[in-house]
N, C-alpha and C. Protein backbone atom coordinates (compact mmCIF):
# COMPACT_ATOMS: atom_id res chain seq x y z
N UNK A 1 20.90 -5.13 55.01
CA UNK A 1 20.41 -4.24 53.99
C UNK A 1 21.29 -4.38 52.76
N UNK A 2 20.65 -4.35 51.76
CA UNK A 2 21.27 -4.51 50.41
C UNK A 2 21.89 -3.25 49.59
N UNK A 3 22.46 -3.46 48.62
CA UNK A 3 23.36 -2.34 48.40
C UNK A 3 23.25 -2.28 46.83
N UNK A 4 22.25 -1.29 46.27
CA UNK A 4 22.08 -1.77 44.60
C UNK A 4 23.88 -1.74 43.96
N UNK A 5 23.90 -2.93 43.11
CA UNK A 5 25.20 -2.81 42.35
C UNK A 5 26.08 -2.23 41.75
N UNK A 6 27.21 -1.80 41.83
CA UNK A 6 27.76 -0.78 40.55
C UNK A 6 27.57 -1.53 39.86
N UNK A 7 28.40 -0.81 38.59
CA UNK A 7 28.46 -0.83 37.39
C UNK A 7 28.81 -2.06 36.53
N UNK A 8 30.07 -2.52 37.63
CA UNK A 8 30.84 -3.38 37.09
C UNK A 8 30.30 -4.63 37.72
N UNK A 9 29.18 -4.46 38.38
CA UNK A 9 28.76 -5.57 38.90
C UNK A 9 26.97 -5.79 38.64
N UNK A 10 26.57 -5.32 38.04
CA UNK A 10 25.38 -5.38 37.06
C UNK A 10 24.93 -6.80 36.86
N UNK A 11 23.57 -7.30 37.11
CA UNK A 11 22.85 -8.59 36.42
C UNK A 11 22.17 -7.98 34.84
N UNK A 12 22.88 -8.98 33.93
CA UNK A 12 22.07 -9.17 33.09
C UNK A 12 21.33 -10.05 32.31
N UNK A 13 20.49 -9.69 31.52
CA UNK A 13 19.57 -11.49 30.83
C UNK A 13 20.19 -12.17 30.04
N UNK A 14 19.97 -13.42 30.46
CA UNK A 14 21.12 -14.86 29.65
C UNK A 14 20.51 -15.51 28.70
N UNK A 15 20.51 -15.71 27.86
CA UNK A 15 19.96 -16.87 27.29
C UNK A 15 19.94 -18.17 26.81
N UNK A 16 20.02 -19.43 27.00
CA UNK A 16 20.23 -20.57 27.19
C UNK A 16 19.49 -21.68 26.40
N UNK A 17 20.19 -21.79 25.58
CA UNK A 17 19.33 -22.75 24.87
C UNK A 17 20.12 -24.43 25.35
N UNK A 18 19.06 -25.13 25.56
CA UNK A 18 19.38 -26.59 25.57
C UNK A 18 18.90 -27.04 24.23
N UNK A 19 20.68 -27.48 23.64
CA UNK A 19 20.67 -27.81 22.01
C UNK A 19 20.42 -28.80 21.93
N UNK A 20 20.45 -29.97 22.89
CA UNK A 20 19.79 -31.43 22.42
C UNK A 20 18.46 -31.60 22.31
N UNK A 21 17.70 -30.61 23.45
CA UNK A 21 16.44 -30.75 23.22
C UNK A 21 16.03 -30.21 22.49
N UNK A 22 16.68 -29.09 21.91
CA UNK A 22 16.31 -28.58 20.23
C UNK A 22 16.15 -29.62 19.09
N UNK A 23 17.48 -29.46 19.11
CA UNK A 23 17.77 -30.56 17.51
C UNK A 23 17.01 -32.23 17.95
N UNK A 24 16.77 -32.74 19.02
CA UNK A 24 15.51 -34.05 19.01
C UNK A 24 14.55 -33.68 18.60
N UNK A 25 13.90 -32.31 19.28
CA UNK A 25 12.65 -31.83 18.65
C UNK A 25 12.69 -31.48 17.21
N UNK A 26 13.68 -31.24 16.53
CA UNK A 26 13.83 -30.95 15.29
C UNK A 26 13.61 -31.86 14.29
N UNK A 27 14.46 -32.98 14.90
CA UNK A 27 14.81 -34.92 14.42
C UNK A 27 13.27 -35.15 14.70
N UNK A 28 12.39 -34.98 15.52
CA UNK A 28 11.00 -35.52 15.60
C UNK A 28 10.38 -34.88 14.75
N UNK A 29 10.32 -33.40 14.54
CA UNK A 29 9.64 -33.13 13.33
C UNK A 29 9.52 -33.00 11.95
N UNK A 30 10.75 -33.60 12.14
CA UNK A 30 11.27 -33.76 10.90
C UNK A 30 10.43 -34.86 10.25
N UNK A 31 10.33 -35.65 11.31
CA UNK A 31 9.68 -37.16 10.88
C UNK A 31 8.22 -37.12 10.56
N UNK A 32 7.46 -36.09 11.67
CA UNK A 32 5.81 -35.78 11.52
C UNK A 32 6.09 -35.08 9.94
N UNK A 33 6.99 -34.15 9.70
CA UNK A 33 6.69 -33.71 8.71
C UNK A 33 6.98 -34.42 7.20
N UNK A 34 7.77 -35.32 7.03
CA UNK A 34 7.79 -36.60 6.15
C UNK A 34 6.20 -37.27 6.35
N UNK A 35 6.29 -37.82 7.16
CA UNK A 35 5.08 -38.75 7.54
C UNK A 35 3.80 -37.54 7.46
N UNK A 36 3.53 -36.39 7.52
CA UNK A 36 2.24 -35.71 6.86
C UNK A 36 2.15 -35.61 5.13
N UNK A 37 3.53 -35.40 4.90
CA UNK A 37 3.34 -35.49 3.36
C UNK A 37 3.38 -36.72 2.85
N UNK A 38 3.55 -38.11 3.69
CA UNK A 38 3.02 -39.35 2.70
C UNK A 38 1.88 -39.46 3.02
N UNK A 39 1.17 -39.27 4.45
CA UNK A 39 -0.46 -39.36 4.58
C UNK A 39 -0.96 -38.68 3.66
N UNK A 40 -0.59 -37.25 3.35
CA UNK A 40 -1.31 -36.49 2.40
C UNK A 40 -1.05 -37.43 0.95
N UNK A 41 -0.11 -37.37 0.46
CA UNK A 41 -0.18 -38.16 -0.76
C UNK A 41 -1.04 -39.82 -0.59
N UNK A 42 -0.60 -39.87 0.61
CA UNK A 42 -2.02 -41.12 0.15
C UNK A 42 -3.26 -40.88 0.40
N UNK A 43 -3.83 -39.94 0.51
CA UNK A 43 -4.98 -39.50 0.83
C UNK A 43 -5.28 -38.52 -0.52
N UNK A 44 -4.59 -37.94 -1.41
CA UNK A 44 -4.82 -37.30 -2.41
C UNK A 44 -4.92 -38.22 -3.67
N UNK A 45 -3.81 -39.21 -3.36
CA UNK A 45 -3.61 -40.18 -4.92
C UNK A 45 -4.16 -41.32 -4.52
N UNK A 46 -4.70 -41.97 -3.28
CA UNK A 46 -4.94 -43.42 -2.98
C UNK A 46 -6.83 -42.66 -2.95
N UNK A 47 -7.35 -42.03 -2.29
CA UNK A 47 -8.89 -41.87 -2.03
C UNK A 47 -9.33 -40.81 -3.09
N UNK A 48 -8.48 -40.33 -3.83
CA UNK A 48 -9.37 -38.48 -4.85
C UNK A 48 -8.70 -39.00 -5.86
N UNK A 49 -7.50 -40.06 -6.47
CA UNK A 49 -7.63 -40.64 -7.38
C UNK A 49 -6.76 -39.24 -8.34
N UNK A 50 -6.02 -38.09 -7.33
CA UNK A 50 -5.60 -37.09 -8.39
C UNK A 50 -3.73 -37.33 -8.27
N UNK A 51 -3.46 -37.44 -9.75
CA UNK A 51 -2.08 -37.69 -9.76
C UNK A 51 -1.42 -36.65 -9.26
N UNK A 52 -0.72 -36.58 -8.41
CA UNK A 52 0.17 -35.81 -7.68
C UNK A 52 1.86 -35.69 -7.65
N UNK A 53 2.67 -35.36 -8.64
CA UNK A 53 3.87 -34.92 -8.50
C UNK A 53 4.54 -36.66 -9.26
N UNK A 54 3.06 -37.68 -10.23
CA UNK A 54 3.62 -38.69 -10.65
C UNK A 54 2.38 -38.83 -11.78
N UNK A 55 2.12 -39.52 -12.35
CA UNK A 55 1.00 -40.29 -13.26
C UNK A 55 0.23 -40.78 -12.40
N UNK A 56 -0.94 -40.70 -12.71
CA UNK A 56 -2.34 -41.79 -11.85
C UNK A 56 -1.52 -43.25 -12.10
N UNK A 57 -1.05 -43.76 -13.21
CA UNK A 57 -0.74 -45.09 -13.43
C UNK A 57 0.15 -45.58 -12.28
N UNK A 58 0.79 -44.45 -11.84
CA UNK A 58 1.52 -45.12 -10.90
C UNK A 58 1.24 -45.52 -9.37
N UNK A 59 -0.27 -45.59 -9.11
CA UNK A 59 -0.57 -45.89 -8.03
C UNK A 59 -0.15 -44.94 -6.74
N UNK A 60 -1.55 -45.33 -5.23
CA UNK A 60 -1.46 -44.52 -4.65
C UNK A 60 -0.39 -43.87 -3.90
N UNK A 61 0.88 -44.59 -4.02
CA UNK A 61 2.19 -44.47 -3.51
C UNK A 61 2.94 -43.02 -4.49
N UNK A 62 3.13 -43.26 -5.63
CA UNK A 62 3.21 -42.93 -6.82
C UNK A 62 5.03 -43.06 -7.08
N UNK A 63 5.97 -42.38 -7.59
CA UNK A 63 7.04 -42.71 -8.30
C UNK A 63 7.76 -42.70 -7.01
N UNK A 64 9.09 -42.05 -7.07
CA UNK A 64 10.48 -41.60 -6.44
C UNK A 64 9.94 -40.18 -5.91
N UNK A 65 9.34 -39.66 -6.48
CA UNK A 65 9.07 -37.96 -6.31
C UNK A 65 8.35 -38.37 -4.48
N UNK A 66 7.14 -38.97 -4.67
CA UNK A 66 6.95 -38.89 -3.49
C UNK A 66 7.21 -39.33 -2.29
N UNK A 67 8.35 -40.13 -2.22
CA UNK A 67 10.28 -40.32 -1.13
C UNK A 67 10.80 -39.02 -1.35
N UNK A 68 11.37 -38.37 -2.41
CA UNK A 68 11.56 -37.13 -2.39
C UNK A 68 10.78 -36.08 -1.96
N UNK A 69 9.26 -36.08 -1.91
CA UNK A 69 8.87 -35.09 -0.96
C UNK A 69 8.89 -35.24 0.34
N UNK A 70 8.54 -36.62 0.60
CA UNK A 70 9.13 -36.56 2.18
C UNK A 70 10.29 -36.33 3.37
N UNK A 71 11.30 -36.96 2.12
CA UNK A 71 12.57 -36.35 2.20
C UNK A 71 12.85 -34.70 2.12
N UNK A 72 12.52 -34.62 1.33
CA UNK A 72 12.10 -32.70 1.37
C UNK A 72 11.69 -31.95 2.56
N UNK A 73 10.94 -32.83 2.65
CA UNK A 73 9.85 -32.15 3.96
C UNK A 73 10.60 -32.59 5.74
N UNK A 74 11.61 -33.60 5.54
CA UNK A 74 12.05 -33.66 6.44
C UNK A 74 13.54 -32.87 6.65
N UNK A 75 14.03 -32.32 5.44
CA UNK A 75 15.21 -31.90 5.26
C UNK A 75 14.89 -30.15 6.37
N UNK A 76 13.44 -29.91 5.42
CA UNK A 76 13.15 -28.57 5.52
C UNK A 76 12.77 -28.17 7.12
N UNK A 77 12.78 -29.36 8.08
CA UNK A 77 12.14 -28.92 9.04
C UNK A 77 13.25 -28.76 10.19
N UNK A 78 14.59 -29.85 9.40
CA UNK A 78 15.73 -29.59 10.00
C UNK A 78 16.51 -28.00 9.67
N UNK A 79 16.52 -27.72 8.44
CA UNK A 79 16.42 -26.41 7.96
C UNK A 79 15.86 -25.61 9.03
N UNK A 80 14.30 -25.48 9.78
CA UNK A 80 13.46 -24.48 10.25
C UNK A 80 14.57 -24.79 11.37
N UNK A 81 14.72 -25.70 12.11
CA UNK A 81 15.10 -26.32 13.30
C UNK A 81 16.62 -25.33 13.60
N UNK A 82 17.50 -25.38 12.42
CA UNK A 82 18.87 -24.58 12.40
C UNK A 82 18.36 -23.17 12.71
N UNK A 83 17.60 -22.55 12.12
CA UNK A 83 17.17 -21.31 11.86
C UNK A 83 16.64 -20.76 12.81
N UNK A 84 15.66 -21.31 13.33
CA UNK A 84 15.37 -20.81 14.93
C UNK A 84 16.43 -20.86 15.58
N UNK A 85 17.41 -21.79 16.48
CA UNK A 85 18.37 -21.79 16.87
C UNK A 85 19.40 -20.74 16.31
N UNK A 86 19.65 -20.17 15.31
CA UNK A 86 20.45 -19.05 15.13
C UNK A 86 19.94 -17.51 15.49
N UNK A 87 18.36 -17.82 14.73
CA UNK A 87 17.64 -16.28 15.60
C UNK A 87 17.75 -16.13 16.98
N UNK A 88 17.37 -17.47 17.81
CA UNK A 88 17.82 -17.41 18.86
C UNK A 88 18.58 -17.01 20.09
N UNK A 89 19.92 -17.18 18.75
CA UNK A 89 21.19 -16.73 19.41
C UNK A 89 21.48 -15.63 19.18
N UNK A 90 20.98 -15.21 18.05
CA UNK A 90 21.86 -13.88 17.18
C UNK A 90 20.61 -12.81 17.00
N UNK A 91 19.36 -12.65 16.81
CA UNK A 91 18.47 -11.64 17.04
C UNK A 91 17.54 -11.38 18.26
N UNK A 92 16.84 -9.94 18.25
CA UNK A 92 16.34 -9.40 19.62
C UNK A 92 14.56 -10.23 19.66
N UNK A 93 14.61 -10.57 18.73
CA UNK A 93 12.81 -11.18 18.76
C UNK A 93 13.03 -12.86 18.18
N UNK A 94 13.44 -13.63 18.27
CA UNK A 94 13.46 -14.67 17.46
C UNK A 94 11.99 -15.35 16.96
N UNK A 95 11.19 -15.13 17.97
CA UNK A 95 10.31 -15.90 17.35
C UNK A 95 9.80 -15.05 16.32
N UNK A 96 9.52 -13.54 16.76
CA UNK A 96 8.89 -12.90 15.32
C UNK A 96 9.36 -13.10 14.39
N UNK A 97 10.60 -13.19 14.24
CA UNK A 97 11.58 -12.90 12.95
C UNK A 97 11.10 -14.92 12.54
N UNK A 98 10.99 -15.56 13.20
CA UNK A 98 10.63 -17.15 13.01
C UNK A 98 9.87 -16.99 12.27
N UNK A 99 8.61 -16.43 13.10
CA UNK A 99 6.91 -16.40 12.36
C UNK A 99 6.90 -15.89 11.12
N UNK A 100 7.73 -14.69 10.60
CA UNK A 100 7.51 -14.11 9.67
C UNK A 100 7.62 -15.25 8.37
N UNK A 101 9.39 -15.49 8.93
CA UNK A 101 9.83 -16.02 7.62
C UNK A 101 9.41 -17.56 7.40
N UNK A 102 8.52 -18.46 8.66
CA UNK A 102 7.51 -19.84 8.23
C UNK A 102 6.68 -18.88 7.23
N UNK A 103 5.87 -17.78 7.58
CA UNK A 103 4.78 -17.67 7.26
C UNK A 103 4.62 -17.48 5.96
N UNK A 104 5.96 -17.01 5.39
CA UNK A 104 6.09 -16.43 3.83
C UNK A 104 6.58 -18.00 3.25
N UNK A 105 7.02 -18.79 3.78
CA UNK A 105 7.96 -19.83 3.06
C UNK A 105 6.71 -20.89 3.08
N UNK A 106 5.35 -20.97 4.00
CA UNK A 106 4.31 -21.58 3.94
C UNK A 106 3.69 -20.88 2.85
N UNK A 107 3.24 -19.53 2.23
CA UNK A 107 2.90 -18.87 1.27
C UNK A 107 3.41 -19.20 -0.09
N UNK A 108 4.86 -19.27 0.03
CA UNK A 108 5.58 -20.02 -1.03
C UNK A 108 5.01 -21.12 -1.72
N UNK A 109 5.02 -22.12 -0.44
CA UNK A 109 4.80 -23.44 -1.01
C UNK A 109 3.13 -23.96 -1.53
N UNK A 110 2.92 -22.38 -1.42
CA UNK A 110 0.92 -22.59 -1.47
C UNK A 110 0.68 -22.30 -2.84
N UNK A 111 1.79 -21.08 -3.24
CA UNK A 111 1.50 -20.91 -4.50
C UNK A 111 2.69 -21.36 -5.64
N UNK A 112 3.27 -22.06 -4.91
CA UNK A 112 4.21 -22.41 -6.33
C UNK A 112 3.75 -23.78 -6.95
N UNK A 113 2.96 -24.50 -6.53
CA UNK A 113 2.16 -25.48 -7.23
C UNK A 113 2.11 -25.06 -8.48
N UNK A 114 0.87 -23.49 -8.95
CA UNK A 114 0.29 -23.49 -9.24
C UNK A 114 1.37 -22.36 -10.48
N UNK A 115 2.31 -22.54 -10.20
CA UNK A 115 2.76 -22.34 -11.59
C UNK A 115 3.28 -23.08 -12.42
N UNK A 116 2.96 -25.02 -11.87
CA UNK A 116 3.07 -25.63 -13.04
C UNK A 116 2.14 -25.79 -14.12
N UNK A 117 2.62 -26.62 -14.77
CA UNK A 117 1.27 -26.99 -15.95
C UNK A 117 0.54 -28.22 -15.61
N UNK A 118 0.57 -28.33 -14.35
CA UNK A 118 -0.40 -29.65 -13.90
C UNK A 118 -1.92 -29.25 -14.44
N UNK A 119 -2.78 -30.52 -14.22
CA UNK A 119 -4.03 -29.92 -13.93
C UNK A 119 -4.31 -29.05 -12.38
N UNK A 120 -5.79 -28.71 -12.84
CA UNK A 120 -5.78 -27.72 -11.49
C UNK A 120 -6.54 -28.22 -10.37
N UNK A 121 -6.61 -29.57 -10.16
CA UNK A 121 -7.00 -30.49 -9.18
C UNK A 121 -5.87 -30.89 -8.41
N UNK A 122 -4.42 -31.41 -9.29
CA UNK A 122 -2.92 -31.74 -9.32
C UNK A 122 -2.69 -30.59 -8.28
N UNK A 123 -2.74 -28.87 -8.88
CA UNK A 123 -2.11 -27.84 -8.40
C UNK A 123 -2.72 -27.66 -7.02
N UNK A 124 -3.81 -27.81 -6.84
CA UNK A 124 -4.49 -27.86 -5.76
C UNK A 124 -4.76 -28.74 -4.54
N UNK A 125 -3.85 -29.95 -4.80
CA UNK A 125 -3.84 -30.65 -3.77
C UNK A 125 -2.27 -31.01 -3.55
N UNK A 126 -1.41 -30.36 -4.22
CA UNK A 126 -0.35 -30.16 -3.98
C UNK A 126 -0.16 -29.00 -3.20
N UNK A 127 -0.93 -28.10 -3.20
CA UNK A 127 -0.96 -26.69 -2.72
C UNK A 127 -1.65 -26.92 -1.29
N UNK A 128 -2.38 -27.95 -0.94
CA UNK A 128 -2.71 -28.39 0.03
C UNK A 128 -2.10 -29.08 1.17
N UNK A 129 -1.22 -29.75 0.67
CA UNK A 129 -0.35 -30.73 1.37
C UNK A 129 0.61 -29.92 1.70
N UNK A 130 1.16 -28.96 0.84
CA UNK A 130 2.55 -28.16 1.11
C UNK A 130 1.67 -27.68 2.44
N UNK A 131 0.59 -26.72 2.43
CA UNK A 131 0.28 -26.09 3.63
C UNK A 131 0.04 -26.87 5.01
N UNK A 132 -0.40 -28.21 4.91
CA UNK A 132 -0.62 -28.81 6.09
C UNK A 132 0.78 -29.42 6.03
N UNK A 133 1.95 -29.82 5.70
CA UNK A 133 3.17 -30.06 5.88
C UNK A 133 3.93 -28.78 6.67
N UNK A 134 3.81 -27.53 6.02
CA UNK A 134 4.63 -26.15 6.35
C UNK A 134 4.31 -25.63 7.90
N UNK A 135 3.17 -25.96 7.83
CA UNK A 135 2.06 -25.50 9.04
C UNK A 135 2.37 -26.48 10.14
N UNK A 136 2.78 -27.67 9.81
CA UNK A 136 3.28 -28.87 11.06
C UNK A 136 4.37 -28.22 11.62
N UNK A 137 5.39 -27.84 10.29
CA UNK A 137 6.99 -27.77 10.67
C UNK A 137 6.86 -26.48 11.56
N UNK A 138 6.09 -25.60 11.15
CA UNK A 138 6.17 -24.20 11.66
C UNK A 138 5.72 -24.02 13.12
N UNK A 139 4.71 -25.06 13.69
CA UNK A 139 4.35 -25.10 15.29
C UNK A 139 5.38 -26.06 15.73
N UNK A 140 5.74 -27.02 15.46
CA UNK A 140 6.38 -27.88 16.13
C UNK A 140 7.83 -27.57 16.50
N UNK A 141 8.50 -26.90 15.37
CA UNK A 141 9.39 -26.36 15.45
C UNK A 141 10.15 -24.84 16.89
N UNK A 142 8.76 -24.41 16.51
CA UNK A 142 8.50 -23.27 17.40
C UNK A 142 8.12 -23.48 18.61
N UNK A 143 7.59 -24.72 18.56
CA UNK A 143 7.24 -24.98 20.26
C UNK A 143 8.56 -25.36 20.87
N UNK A 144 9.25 -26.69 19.98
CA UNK A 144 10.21 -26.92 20.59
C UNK A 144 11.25 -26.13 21.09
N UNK A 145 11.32 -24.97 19.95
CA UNK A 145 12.03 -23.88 20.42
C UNK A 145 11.81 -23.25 21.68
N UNK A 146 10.68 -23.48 22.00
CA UNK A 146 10.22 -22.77 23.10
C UNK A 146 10.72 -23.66 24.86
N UNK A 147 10.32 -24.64 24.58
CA UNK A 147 10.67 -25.30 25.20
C UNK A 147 12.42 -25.52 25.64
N UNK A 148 12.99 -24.98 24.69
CA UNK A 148 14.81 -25.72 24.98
C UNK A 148 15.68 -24.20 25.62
N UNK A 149 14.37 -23.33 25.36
CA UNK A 149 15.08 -22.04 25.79
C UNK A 149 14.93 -21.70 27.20
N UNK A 150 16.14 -21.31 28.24
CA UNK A 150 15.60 -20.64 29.44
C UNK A 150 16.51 -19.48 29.65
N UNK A 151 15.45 -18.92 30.03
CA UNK A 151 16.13 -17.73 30.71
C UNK A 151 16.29 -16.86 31.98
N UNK A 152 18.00 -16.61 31.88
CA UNK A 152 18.24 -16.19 33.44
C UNK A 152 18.97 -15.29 33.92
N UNK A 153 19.41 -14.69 34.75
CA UNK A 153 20.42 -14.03 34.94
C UNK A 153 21.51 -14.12 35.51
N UNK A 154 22.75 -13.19 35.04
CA UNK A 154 23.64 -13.87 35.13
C UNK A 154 24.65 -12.66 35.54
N UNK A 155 25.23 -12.61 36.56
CA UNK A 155 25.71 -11.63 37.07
C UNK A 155 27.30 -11.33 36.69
N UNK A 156 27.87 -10.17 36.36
CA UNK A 156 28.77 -10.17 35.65
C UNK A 156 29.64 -9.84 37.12
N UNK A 157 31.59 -10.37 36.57
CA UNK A 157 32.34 -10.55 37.62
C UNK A 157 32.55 -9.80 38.12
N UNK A 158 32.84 -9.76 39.45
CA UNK A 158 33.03 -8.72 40.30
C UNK A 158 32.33 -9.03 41.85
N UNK A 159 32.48 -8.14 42.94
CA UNK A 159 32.13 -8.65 44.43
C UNK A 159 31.07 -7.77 44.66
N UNK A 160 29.63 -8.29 44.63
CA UNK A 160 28.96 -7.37 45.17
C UNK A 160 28.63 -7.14 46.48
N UNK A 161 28.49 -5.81 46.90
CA UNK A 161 28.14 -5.27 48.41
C UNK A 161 27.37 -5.95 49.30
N UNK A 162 28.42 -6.19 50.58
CA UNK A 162 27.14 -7.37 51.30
C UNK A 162 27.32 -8.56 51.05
N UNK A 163 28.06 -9.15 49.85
CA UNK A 163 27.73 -10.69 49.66
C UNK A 163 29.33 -10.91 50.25
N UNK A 164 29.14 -12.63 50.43
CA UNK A 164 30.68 -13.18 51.09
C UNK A 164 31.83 -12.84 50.16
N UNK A 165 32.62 -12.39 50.51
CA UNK A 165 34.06 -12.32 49.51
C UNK A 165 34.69 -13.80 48.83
């Protein structure tokens, strides 16, 4: 027969993150999320012919800017990647507190297009790409998170009743 625990011998919940399989999953999405914003730019400036973040003259590739958005976009997902991993560790809901702040920083990037002086074809398919880029980083990120976390319990020191000394 078992003997519920004192005090000093209490189970409580652990939480465990496996950081390699984080930060790979992070390093991988980092890459989908580069590689969605050059598909998108070649799919906006190579097939719709709308200059995007360069001149039409500069073809469907277009300048430096769009290496820099991919670069961007891969920086940012290592960014999401840190950030979960700290909610993780350090708040009582991580993923909510996750969801919230993708969901506003995907909102961000929807409407800050559109306070340049592009045209409004430009603003709008920039405003497009940010969302199917933000929207990659924000599941992939979160899954992986999901995945690297386990949880268990973990019994604090001391001899409990009944068990071998």
């Amino acid at each position: 027969m078992g003997y519920p625990p004192r005090a000093t011998e209490t189970t409580s919940s652990r939480t465990i993150v496996d950081s390699g399989r984080l930060w790979a999953g992070g390093i991988a999405s980092a890459v989908v999320a580069a590689l969605a914003g050059v598909v998108g730019f070649l799919v906006v400036r190579g097939l719709f012919g709308i200059p995007v973040l360069a001149p039409a003259a500069d073809g469907a590739w277009g300048d430096i800017s769009t290496t820099m958005y991919a670069l961007s976009a891969a920086f940012a997902a290592l960014l999401a990647t840190g950030l979960v991993y700290l909610l993780i560790l350090f708040t009582p809901t991580p993923y909510l507190f996750f969801g919230w702040i993708m969901g506003l920083a995907v909102v961000a990037g929807i409407v800050a297009p559109f306070i340049s002086g592009a045209e409004l074809s430009a603003k709008a398919a920039t405003a497009m790409i940010n969302l199917v880029v933000g929207v990659a980083i924000w599941c992939l990120v979160a899954n992986v998170a999901r995945t690297a976390v386990r949880h268990g319990a973990a019994r604090a020191l001391g001899r409990v009743p009944g068990s071998p000394a």
